[in-house]
Every structure is written in structure tokens, then in C-alpha cells.
C-alpha atoms as a PDB file:
ATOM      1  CA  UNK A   1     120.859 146.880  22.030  1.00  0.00           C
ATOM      2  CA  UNK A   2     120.534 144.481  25.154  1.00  0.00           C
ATOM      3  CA  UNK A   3     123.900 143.187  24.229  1.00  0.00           C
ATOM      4  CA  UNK A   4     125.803 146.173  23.860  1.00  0.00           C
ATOM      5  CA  UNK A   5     124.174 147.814  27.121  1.00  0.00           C
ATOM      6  CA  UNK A   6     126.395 144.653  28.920  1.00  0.00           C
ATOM      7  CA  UNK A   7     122.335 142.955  29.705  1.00  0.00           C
ATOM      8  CA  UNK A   8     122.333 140.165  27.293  1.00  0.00           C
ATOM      9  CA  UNK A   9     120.074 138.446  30.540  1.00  0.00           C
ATOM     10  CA  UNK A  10     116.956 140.667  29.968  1.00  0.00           C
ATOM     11  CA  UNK A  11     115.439 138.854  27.158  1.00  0.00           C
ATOM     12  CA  UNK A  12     112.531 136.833  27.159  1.00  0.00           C
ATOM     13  CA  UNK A  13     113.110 133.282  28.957  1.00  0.00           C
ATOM     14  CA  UNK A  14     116.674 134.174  30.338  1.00  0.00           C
ATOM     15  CA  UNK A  15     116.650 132.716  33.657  1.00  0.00           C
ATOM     16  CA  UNK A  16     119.580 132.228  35.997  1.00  0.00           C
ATOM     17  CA  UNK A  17     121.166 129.686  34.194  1.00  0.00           C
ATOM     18  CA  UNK A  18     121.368 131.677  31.383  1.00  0.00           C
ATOM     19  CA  UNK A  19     123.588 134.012  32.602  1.00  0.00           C
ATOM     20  CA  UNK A  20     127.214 133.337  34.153  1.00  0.00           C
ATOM     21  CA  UNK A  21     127.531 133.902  37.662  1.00  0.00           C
ATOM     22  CA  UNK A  22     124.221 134.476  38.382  1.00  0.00           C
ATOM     23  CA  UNK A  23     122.896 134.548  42.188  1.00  0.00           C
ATOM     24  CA  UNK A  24     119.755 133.596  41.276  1.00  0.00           C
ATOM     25  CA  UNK A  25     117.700 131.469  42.847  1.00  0.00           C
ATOM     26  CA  UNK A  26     116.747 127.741  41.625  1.00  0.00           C
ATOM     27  CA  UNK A  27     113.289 126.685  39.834  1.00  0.00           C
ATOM     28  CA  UNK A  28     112.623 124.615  43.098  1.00  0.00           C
ATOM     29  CA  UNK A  29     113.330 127.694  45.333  1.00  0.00           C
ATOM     30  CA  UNK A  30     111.701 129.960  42.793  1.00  0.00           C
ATOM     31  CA  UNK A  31     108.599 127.877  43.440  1.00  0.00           C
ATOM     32  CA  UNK A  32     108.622 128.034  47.134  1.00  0.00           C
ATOM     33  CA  UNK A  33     108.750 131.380  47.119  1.00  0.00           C
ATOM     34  CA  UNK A  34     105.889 131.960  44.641  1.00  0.00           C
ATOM     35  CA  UNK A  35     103.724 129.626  46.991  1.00  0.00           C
ATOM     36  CA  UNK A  36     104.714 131.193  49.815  1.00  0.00           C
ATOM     37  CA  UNK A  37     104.163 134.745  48.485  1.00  0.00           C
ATOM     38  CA  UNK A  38     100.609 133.515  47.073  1.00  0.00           C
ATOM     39  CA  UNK A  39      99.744 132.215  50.995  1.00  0.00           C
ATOM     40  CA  UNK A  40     100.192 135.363  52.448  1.00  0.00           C
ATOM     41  CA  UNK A  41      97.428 136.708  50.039  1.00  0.00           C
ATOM     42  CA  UNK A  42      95.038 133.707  50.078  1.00  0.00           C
ATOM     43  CA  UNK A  43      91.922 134.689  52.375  1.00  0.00           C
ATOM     44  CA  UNK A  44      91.035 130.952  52.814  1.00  0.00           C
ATOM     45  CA  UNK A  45      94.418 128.744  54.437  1.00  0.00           C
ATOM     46  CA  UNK A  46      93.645 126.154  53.174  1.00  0.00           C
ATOM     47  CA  UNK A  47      93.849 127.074  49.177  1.00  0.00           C
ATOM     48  CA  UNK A  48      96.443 125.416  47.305  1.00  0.00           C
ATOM     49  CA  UNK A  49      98.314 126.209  43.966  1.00  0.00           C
ATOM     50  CA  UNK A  50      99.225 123.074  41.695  1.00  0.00           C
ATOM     51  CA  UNK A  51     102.863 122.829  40.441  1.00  0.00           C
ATOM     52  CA  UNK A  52     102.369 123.722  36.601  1.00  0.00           C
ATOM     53  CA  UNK A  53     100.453 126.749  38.334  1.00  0.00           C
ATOM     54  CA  UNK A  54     103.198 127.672  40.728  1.00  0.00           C
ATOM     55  CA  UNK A  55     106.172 127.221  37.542  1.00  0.00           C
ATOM     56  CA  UNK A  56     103.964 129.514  35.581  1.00  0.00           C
ATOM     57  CA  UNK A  57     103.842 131.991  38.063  1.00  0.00           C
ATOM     58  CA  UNK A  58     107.386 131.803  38.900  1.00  0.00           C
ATOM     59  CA  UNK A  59     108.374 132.075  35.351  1.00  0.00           C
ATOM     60  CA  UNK A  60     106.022 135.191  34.667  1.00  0.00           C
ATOM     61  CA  UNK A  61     107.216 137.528  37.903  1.00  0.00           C
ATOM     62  CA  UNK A  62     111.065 136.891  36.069  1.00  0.00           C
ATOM     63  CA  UNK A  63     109.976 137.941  32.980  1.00  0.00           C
ATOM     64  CA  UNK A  64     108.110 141.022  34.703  1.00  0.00           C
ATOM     65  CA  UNK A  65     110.269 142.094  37.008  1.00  0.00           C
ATOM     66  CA  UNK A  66     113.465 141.685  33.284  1.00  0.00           C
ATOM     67  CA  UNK A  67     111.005 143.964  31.773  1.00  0.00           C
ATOM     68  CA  UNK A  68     110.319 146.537  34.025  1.00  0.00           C
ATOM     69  CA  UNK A  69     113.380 146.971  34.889  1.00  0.00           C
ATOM     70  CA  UNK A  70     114.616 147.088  31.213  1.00  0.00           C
ATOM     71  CA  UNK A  71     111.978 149.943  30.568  1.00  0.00           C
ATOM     72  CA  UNK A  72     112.849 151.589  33.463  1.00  0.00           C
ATOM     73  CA  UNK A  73     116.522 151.392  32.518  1.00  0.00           C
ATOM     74  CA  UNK A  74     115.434 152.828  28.689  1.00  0.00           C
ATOM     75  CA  UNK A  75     113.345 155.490  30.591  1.00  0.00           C
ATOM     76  CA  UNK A  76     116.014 156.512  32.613  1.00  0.00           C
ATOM     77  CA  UNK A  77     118.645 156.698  29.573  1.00  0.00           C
ATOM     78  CA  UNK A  78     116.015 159.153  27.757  1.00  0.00           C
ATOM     79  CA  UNK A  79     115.990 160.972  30.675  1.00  0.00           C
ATOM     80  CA  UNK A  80     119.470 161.459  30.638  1.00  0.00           C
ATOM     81  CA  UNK A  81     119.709 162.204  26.580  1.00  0.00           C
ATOM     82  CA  UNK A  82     121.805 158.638  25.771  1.00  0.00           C
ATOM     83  CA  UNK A  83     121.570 156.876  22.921  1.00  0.00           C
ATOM     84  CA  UNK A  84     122.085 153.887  24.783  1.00  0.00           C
ATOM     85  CA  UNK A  85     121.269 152.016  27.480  1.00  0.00           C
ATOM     86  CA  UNK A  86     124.226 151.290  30.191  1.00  0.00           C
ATOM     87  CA  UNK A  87     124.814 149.250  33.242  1.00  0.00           C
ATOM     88  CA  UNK A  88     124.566 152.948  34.505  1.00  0.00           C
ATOM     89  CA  UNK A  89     120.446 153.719  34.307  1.00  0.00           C
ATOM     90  CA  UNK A  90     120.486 149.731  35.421  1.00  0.00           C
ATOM     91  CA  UNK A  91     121.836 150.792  38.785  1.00  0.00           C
ATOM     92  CA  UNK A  92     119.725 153.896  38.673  1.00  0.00           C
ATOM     93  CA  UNK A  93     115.854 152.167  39.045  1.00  0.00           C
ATOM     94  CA  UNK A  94     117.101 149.179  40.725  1.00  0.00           C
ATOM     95  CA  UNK A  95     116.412 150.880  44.107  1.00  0.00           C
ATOM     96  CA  UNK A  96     112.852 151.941  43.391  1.00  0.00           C
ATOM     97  CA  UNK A  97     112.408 148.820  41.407  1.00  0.00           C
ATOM     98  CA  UNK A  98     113.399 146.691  44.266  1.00  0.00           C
ATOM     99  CA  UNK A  99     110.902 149.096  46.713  1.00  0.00           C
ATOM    100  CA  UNK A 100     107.916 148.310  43.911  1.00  0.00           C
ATOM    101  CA  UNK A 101     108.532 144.635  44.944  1.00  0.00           C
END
């Protein structure tokens, strides 16, 4: 159903390079954000988050953030009575997904 709904990226382990002309952002980048993101949460400075730690993380908020927003997108097509799932109900929840984040 992915396929046909034109998002063959939201499936498990799809990452940027997965998908042609994707803006995402590099593993390296990915990371620095994750640590960064963690930092501004840590109560003690001086905490730090290993590397296999950080890739994990990283690779867990991409599969989240696929997933909600493929739910939401189903969610949104049920609310609407379709069969299917279109770039449509995508555009639909991206605003309140991207306010959730």
C-alpha cells in the first residue's frame, strides 16, 4: 500500500539514501543533532552519550517520526472515507506532525 500511496520511503530502515532526492540529513549530521538535542535535556553538563548510543538514537527518532506520520497519514485517509492512502493526507498531518517535534 506504501508503494502505491507514492511513500515507498516509510518502511522500516529507509533512510535518506534510500530514497532519490532526498534532503535528508547525513548519519554524521544525524548524530550531532541527536547529541545536541540530548544536551539540552541532560541536568548534569557534563554527561556524555557514546557513538553506538547516539546511532541508535538517531536511527530510532527516523523510524518514529516514518511511523507516525504514516499512521497519521492512514488516520487522516479514514477520516476522509479513502481506500487509500495519498501524498494528499501526507501533506495534511505534516504541519501538526512537524509542531509535535
Amino acid at each position: 500500500m506504501a508503494k502505491a500511496a507514492g511513500l515507498e520511503c516509510l518502511r522500516p530502515g529507509a533512510g535518506a539514501q534510500d530514497h532519490p532526492g532526498s534532503r535528508g540529513l547525513e548519519p554524521r549530521q544525524q548524530q550531532e543533532l541527536v547529541s545536541k538535542l540530548l544536551q539540552m535535556h541532560f541536568t548534569d553538563s557534563k554527561t556524555k552519550v557514546g557513538g553506538d548510543a547516539l546511532r541508535l538514537m538517531a536511527e530510532l527518532l527516523t523510524i518514529f517520526v516514518v511511523a507516525e506520520a504514516a499512521i497519521r497519514s492512514v488516520r487522516q485517509a479514514q477520516a476522509e472515507d479513502l481506500a487509500l492512502v495519498d501524498v494528499d493526507q501526507l501533506e495534511k498531518v505534516l504541519p501538526q506532525l512537524l509542531l509535535d517535534f
